[in-house]
PDB file of N, CA and C in Angstrom:
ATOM      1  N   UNK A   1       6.745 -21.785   1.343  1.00  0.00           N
ATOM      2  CA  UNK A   1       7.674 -20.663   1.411  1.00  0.00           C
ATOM      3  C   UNK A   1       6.954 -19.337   1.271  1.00  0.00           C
ATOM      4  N   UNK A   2       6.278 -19.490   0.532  1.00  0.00           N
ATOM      5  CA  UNK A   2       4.924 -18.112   0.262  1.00  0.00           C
ATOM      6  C   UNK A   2       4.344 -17.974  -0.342  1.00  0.00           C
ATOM      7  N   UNK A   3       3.145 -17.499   0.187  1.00  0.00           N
ATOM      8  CA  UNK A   3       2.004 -17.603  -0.091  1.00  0.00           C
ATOM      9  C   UNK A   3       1.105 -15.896  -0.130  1.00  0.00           C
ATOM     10  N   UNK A   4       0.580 -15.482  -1.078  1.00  0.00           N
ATOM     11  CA  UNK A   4       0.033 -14.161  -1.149  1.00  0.00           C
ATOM     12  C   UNK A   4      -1.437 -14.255  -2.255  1.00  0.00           C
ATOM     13  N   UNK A   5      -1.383 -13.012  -2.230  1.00  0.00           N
ATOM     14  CA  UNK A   5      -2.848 -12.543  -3.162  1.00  0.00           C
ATOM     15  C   UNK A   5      -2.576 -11.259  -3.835  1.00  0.00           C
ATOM     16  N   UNK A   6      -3.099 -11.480  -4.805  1.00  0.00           N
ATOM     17  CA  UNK A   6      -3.096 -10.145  -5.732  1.00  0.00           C
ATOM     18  C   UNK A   6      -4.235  -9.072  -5.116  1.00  0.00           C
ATOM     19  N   UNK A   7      -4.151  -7.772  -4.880  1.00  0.00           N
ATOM     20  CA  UNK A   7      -5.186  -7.148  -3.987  1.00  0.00           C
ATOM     21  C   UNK A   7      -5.845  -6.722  -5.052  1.00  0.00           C
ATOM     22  N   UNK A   8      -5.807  -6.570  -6.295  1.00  0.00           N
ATOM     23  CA  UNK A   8      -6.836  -6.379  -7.445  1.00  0.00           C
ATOM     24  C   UNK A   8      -5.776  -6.020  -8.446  1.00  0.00           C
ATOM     25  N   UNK A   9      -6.803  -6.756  -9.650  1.00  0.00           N
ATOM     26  CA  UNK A   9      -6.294  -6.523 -10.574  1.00  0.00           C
ATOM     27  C   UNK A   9      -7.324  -5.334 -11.568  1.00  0.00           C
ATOM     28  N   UNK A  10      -6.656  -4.911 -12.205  1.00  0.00           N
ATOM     29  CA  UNK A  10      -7.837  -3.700 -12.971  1.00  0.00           C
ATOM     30  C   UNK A  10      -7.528  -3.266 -14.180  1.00  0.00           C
ATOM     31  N   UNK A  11      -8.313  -2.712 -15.355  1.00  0.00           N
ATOM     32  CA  UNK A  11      -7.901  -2.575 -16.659  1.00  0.00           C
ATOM     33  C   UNK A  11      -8.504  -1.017 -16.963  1.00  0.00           C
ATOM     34  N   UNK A  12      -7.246   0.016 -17.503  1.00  0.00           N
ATOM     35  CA  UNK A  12      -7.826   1.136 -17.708  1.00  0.00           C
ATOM     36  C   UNK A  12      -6.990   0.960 -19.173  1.00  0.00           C
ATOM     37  N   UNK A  13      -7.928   1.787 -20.545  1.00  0.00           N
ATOM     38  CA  UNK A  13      -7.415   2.019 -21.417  1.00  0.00           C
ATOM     39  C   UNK A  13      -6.726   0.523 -22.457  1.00  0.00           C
ATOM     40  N   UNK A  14      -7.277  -0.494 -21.815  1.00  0.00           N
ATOM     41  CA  UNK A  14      -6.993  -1.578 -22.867  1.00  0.00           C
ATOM     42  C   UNK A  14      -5.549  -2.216 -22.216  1.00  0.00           C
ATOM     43  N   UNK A  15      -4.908  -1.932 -20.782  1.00  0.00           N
ATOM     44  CA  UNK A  15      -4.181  -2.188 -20.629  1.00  0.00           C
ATOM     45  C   UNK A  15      -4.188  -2.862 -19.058  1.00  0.00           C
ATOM     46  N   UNK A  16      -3.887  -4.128 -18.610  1.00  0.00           N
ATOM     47  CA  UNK A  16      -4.124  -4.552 -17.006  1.00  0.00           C
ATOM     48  C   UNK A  16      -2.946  -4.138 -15.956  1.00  0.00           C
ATOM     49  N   UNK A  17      -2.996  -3.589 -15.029  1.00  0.00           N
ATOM     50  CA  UNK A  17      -2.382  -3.133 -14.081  1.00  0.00           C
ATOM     51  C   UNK A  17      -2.789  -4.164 -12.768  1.00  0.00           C
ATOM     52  N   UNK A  18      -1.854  -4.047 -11.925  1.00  0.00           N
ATOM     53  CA  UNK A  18      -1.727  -4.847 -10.342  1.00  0.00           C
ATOM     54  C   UNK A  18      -1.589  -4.055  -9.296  1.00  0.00           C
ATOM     55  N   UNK A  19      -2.616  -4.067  -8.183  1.00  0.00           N
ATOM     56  CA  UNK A  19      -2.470  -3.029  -7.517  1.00  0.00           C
ATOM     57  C   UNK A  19      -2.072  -3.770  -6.130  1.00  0.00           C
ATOM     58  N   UNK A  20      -1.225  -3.494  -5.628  1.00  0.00           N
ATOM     59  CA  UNK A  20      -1.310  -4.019  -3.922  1.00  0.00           C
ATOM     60  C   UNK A  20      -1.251  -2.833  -2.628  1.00  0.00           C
ATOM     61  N   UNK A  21      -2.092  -2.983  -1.651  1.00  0.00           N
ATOM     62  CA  UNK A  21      -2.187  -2.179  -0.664  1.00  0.00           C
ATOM     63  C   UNK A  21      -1.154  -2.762   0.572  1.00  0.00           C
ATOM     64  N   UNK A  22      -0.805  -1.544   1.010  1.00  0.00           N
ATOM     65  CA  UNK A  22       0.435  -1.825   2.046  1.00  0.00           C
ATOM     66  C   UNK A  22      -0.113  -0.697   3.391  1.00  0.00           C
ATOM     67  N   UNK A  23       0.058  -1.073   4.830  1.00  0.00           N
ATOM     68  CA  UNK A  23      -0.018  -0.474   4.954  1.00  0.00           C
ATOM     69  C   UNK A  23       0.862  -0.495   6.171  1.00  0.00           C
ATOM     70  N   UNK A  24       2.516  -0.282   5.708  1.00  0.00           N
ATOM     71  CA  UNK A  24       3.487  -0.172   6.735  1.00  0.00           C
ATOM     72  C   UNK A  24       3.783   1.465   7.243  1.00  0.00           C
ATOM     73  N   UNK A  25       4.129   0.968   7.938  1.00  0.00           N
ATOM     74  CA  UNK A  25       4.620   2.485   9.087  1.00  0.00           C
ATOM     75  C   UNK A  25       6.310   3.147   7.995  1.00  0.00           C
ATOM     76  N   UNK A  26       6.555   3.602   7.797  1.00  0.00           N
ATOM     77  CA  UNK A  26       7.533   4.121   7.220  1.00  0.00           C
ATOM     78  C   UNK A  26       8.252   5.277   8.172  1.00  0.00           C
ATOM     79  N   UNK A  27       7.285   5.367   8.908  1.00  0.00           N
ATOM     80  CA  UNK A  27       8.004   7.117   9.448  1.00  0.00           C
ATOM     81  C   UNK A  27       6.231   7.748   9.558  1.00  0.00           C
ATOM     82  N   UNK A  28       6.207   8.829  10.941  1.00  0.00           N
ATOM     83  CA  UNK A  28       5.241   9.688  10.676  1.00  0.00           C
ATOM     84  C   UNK A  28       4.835  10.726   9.476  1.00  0.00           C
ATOM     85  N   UNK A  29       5.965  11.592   9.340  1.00  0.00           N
ATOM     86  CA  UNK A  29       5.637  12.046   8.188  1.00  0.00           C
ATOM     87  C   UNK A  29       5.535  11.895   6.683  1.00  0.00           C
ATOM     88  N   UNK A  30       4.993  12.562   5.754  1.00  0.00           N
ATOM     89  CA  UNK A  30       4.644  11.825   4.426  1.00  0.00           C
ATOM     90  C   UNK A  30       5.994  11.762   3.495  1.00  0.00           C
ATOM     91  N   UNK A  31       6.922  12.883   4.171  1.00  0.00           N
ATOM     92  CA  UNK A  31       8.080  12.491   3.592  1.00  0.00           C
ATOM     93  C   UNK A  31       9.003  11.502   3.725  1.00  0.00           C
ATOM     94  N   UNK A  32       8.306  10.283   5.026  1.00  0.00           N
ATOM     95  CA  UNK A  32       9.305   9.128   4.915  1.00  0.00           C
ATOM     96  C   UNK A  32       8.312   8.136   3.793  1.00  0.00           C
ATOM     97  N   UNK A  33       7.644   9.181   3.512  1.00  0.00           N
ATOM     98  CA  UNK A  33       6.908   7.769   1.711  1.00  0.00           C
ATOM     99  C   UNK A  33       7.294   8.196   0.752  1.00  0.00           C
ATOM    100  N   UNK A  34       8.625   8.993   0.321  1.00  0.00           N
ATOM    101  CA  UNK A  34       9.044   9.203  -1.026  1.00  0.00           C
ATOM    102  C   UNK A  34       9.699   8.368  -1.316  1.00  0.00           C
ATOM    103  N   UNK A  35       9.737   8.117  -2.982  1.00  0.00           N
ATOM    104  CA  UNK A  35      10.327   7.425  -3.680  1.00  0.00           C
ATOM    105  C   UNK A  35      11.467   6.598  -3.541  1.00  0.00           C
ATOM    106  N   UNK A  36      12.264   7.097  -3.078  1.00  0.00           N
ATOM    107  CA  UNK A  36      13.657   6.416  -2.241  1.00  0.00           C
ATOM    108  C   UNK A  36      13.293   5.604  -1.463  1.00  0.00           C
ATOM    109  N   UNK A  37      12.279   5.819  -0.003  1.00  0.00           N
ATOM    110  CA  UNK A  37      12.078   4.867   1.212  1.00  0.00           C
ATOM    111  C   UNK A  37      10.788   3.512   0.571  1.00  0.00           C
ATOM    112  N   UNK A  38      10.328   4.218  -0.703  1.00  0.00           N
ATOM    113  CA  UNK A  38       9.431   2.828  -0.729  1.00  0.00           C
ATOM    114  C   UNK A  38      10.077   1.708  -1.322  1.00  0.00           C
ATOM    115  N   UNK A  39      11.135   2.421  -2.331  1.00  0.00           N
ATOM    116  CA  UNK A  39      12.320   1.336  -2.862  1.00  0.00           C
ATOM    117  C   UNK A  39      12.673   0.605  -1.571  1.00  0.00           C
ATOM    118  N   UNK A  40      13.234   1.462  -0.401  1.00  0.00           N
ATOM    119  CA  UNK A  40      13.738   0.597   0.472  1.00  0.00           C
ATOM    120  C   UNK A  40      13.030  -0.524   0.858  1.00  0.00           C
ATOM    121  N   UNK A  41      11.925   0.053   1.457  1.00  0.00           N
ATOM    122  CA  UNK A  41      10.995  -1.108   1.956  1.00  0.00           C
ATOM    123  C   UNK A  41      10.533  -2.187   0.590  1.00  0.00           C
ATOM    124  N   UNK A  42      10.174  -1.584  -0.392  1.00  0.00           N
ATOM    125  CA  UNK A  42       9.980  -3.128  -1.219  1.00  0.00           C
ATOM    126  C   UNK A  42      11.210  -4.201  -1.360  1.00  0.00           C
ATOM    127  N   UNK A  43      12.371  -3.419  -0.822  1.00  0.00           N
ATOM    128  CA  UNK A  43      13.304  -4.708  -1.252  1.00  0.00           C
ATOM    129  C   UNK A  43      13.214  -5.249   0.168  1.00  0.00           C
ATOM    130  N   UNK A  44      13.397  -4.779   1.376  1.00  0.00           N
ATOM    131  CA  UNK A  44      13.900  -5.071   2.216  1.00  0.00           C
ATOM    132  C   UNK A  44      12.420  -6.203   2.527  1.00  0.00           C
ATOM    133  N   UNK A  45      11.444  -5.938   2.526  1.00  0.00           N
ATOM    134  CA  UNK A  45      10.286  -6.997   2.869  1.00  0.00           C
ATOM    135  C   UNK A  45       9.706  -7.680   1.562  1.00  0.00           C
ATOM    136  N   UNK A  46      10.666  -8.110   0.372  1.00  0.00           N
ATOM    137  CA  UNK A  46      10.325  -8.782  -0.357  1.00  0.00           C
ATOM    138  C   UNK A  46       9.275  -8.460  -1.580  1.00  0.00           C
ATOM    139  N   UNK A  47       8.493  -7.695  -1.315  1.00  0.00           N
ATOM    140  CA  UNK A  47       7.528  -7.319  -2.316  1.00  0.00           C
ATOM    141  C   UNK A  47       8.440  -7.313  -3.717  1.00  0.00           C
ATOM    142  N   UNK A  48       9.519  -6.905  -3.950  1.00  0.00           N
ATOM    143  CA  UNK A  48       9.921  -6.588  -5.671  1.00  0.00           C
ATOM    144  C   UNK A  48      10.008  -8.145  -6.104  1.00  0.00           C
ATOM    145  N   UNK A  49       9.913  -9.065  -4.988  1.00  0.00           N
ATOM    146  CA  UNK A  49       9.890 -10.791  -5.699  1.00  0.00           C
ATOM    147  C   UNK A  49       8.140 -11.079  -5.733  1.00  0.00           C
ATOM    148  N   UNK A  50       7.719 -10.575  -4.900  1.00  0.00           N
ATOM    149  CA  UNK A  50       6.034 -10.936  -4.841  1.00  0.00           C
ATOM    150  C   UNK A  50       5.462 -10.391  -6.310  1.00  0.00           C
ATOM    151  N   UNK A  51       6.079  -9.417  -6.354  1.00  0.00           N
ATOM    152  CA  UNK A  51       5.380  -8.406  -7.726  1.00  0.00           C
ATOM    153  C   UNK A  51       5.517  -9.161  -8.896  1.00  0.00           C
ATOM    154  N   UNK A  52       7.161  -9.485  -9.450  1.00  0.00           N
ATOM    155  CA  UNK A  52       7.214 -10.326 -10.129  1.00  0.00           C
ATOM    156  C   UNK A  52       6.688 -11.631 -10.113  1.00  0.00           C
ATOM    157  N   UNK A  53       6.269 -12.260  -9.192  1.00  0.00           N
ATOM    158  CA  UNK A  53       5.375 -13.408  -9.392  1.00  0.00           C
ATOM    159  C   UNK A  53       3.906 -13.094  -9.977  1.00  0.00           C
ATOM    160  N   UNK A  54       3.776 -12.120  -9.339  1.00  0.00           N
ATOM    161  CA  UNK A  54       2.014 -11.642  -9.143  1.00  0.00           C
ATOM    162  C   UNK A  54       1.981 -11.620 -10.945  1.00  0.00           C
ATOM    163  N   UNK A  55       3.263 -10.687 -11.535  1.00  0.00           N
ATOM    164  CA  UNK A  55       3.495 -10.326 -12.987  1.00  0.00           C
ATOM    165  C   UNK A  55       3.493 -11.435 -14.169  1.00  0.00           C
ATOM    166  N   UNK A  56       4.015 -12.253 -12.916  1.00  0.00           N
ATOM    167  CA  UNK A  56       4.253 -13.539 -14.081  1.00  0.00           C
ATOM    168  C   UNK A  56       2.811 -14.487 -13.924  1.00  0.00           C
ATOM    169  N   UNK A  57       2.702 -14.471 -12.679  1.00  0.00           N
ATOM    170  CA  UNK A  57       0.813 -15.074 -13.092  1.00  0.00           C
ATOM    171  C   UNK A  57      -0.223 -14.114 -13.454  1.00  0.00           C
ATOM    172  N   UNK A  58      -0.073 -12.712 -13.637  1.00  0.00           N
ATOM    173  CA  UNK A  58      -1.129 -12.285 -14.784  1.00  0.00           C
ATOM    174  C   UNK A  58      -0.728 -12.679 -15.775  1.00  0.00           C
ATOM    175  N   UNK A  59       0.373 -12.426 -16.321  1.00  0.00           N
ATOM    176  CA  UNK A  59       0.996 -12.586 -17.511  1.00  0.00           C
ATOM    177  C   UNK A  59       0.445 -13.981 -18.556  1.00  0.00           C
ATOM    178  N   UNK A  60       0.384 -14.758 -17.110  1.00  0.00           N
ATOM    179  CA  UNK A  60       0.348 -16.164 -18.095  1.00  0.00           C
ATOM    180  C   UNK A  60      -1.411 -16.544 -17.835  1.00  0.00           C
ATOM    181  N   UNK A  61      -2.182 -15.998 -16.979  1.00  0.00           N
ATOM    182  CA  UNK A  61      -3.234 -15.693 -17.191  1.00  0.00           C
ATOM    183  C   UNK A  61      -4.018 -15.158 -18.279  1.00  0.00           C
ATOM    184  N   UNK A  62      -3.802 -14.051 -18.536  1.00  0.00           N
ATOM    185  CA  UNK A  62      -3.786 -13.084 -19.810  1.00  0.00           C
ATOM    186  C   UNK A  62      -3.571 -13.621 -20.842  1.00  0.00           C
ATOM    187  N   UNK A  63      -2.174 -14.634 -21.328  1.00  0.00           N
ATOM    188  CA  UNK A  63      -1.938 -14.945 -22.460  1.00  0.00           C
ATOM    189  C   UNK A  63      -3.304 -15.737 -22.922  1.00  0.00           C
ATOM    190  N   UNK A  64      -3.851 -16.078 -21.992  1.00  0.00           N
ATOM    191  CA  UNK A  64      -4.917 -17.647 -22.031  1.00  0.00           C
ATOM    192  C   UNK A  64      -6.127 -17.044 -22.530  1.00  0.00           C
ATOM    193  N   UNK A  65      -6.570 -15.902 -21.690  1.00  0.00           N
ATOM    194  CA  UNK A  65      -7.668 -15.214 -22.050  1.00  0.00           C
ATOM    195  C   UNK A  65      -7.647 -14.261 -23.593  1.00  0.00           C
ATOM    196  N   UNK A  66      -6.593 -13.340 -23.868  1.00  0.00           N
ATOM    197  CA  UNK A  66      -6.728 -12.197 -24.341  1.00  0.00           C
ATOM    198  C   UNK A  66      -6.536 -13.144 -25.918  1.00  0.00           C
ATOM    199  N   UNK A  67      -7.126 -12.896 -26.431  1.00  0.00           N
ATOM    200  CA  UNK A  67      -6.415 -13.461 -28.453  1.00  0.00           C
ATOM    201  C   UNK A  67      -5.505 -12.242 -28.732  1.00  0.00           C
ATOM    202  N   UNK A  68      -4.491 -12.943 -29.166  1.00  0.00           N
ATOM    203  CA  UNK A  68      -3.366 -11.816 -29.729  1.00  0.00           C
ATOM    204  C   UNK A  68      -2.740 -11.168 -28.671  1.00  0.00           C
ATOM    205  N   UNK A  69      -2.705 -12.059 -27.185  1.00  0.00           N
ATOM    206  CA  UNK A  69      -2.300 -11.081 -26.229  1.00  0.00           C
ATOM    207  C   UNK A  69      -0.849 -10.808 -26.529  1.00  0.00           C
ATOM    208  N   UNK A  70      -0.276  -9.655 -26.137  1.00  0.00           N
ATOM    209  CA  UNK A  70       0.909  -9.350 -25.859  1.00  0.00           C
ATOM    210  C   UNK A  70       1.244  -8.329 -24.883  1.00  0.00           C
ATOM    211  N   UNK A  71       2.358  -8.823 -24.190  1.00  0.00           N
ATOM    212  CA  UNK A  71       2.720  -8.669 -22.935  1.00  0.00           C
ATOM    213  C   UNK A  71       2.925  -6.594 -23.135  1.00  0.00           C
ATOM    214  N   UNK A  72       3.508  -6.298 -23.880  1.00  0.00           N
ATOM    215  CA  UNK A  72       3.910  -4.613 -23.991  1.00  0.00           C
ATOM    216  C   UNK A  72       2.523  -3.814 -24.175  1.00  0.00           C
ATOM    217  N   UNK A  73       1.557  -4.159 -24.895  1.00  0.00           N
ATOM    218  CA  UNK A  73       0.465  -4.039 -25.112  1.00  0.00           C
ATOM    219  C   UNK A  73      -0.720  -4.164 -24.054  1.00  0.00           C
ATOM    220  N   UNK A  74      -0.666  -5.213 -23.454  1.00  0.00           N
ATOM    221  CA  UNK A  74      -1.531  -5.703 -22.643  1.00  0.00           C
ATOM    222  C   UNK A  74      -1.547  -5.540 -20.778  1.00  0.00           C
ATOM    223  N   UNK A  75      -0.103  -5.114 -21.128  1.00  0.00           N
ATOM    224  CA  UNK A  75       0.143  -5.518 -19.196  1.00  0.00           C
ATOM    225  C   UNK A  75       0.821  -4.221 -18.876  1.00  0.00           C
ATOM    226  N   UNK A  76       0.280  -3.361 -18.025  1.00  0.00           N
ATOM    227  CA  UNK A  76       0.241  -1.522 -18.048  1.00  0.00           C
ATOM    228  C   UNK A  76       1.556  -1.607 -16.753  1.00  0.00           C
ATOM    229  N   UNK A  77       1.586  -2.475 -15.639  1.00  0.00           N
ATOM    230  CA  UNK A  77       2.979  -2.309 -14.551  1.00  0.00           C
ATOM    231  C   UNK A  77       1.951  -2.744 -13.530  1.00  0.00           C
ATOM    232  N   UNK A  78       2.058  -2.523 -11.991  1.00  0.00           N
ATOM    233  CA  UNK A  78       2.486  -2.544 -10.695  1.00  0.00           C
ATOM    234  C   UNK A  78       2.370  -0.995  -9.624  1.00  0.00           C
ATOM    235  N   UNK A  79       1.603  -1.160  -9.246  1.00  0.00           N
ATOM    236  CA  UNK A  79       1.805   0.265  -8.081  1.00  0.00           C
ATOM    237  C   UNK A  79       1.268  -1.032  -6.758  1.00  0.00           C
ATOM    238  N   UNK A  80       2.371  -0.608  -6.403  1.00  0.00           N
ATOM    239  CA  UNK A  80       2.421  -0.926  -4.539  1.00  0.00           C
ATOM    240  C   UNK A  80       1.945   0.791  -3.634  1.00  0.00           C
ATOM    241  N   UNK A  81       0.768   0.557  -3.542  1.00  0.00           N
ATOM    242  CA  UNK A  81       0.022   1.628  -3.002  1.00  0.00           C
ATOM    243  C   UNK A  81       0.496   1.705  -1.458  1.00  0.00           C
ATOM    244  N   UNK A  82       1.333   2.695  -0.542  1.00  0.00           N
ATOM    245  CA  UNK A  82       1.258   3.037   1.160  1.00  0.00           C
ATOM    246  C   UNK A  82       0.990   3.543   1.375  1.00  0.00           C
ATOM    247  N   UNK A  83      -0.353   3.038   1.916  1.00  0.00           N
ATOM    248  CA  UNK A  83      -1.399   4.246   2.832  1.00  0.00           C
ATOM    249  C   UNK A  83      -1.213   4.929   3.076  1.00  0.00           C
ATOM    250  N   UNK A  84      -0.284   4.773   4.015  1.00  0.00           N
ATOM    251  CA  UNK A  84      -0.143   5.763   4.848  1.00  0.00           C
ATOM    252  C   UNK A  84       0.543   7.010   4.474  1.00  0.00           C
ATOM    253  N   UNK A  85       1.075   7.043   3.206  1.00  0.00           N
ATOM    254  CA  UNK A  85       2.037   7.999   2.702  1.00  0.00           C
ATOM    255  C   UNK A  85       1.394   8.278   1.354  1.00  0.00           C
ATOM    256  N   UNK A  86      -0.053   8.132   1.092  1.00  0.00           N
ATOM    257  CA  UNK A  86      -0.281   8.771   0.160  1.00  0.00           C
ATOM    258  C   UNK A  86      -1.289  10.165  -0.041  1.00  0.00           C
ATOM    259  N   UNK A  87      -0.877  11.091  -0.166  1.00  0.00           N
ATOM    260  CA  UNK A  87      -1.996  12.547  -0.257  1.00  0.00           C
ATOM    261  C   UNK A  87      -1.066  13.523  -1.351  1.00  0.00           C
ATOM    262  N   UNK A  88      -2.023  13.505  -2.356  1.00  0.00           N
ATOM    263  CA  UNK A  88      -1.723  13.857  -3.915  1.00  0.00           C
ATOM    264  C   UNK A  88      -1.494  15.360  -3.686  1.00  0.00           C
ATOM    265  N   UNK A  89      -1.952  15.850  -2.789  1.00  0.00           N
ATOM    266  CA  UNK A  89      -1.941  17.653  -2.429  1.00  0.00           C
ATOM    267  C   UNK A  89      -0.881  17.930  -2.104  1.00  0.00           C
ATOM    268  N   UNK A  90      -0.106  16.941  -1.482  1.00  0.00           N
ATOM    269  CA  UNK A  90       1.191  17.365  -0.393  1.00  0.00           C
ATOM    270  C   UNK A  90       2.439  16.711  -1.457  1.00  0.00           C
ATOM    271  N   UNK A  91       2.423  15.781  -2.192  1.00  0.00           N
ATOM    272  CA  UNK A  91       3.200  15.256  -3.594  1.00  0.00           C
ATOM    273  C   UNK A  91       2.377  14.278  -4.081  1.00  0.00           C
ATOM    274  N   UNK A  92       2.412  14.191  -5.205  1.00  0.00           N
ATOM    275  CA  UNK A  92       1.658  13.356  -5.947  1.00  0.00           C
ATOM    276  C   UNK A  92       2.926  11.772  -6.117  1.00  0.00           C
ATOM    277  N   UNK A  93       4.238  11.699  -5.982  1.00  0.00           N
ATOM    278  CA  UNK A  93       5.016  10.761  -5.960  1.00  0.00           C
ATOM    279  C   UNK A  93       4.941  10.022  -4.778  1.00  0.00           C
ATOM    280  N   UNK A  94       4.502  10.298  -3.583  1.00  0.00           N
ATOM    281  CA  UNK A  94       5.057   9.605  -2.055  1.00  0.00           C
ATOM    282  C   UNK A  94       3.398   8.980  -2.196  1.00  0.00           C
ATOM    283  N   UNK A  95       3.963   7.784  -1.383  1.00  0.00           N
ATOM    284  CA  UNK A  95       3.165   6.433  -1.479  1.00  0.00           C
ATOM    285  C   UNK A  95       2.641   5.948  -2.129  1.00  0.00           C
ATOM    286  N   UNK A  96       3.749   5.894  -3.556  1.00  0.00           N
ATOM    287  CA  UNK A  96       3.124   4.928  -4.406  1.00  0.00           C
ATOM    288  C   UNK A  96       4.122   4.399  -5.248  1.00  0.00           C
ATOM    289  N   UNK A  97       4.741   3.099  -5.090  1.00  0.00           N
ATOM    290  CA  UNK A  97       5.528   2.886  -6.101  1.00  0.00           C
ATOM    291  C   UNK A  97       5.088   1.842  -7.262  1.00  0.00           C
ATOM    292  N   UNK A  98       6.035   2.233  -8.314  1.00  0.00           N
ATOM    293  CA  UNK A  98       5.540   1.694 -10.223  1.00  0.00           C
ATOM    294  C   UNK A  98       6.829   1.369 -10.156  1.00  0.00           C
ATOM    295  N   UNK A  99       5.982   0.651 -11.272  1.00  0.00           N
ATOM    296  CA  UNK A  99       6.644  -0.274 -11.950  1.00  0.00           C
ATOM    297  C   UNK A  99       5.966  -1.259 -12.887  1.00  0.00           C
ATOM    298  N   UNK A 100       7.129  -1.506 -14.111  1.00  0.00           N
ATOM    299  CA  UNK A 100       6.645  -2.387 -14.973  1.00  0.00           C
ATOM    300  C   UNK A 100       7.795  -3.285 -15.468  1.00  0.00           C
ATOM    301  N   UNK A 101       7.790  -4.431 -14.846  1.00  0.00           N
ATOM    302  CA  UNK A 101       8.959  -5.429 -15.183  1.00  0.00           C
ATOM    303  C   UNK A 101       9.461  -5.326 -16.690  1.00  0.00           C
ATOM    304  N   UNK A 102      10.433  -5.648 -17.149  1.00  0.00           N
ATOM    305  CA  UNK A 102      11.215  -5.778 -18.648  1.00  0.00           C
ATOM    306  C   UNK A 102      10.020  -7.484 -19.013  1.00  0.00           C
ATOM    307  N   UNK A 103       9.505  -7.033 -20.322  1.00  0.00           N
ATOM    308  CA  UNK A 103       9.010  -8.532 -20.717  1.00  0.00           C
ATOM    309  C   UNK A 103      10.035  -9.506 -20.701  1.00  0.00           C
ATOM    310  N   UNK A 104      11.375  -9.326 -21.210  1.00  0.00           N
ATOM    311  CA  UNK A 104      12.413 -10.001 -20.970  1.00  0.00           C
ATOM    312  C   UNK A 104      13.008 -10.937 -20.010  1.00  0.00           C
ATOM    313  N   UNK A 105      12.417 -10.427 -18.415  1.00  0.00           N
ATOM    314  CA  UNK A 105      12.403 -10.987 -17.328  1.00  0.00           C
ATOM    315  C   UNK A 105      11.475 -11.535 -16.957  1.00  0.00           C
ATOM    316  N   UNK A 106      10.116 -11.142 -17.562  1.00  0.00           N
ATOM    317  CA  UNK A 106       8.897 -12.446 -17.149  1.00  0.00           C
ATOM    318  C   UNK A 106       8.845 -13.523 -17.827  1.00  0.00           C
ATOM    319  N   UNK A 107       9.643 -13.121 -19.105  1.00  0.00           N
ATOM    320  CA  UNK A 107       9.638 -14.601 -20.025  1.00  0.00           C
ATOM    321  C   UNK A 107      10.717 -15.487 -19.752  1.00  0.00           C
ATOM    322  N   UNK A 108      11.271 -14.470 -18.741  1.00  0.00           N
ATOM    323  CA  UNK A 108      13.030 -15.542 -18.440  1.00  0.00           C
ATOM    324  C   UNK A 108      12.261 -16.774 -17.243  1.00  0.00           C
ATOM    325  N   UNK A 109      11.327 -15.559 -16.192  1.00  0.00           N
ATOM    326  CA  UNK A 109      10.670 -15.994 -14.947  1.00  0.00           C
ATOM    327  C   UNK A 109       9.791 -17.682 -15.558  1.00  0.00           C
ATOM    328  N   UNK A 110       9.580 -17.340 -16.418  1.00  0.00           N
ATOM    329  CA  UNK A 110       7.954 -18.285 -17.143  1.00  0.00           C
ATOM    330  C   UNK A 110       9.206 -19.742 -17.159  1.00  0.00           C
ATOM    331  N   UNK A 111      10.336 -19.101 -17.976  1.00  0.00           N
ATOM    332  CA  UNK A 111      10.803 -20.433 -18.700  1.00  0.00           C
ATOM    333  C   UNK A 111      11.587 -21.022 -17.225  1.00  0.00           C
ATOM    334  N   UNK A 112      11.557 -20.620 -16.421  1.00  0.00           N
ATOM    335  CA  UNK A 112      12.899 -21.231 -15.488  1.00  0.00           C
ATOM    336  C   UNK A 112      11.245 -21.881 -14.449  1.00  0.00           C
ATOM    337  N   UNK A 113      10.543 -21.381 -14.124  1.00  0.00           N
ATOM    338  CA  UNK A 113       9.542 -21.805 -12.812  1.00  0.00           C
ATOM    339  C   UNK A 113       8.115 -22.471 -13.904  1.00  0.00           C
ATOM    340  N   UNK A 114       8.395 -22.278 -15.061  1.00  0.00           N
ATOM    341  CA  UNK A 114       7.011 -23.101 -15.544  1.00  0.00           C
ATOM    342  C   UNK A 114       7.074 -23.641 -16.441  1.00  0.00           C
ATOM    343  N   UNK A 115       8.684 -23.298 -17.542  1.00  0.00           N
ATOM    344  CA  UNK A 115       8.850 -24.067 -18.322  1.00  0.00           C
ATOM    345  C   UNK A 115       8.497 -24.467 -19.777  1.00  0.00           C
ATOM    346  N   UNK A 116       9.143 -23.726 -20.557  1.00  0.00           N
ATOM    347  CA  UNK A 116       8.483 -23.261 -21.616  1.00  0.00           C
ATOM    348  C   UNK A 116       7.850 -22.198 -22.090  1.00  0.00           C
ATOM    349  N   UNK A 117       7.104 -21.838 -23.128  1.00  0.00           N
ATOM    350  CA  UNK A 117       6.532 -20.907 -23.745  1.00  0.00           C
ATOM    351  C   UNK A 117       4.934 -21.389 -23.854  1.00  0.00           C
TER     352      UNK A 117
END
């Protein structure tokens, strides 16, 4: 049903973040990459379910590695990076959407697809 890759994972400040590169057409100009249209497109092509997976296998990665890991502490969110809509001069918000799941929902994710704690 699907199958993906995490495009890197990276740690600034004691905390791991997930980065994925996209690089859909949204519109020519940089204003079809604001905040509103990337919501659109992550729901509409699935990414806000990819993310949460990606979230829930760092998550349970992390627990394995880190001593004392904890999820609020340890796991910083999600930017779905679009190329094509990103230049910090023209807005620093368009082509890039965040996010950081509720721990609440990765531990719901863990117990229903892996079962347990």
């Amino acid at each position: 049903f699907m199958k993906g890759f995490m495009d890197l994972v990276f740690e600034a400040d004691g905390r791991f973040y997930l980065a994925d590169w996209k690089s859909n057409f949204l519109g020519g100009q940089l204003e079809d990459y604001h905040p509103g249209a990337l919501t659109g497109a992550m729901t509409k092509d699935f990414y806000i379910l990819q993310y949460h997976l990606y979230t829930l296998a760092l998550h349970q990665y992390l627990r394995v590695r880190i001593p004392d890991y904890c999820y609020e502490t340890h796991f910083g969110g999600v930017f779905y990076i679009f190329l094509r809509g990103v230049d910090p001069a023209v807005n620093p918000e368009f082509g890039i959407f965040r996010d950081k799941p509720p721990e609440a929902l990765i531990n719901a994710l863990s117990e229903k697809l892996i079962g347990g704690e």
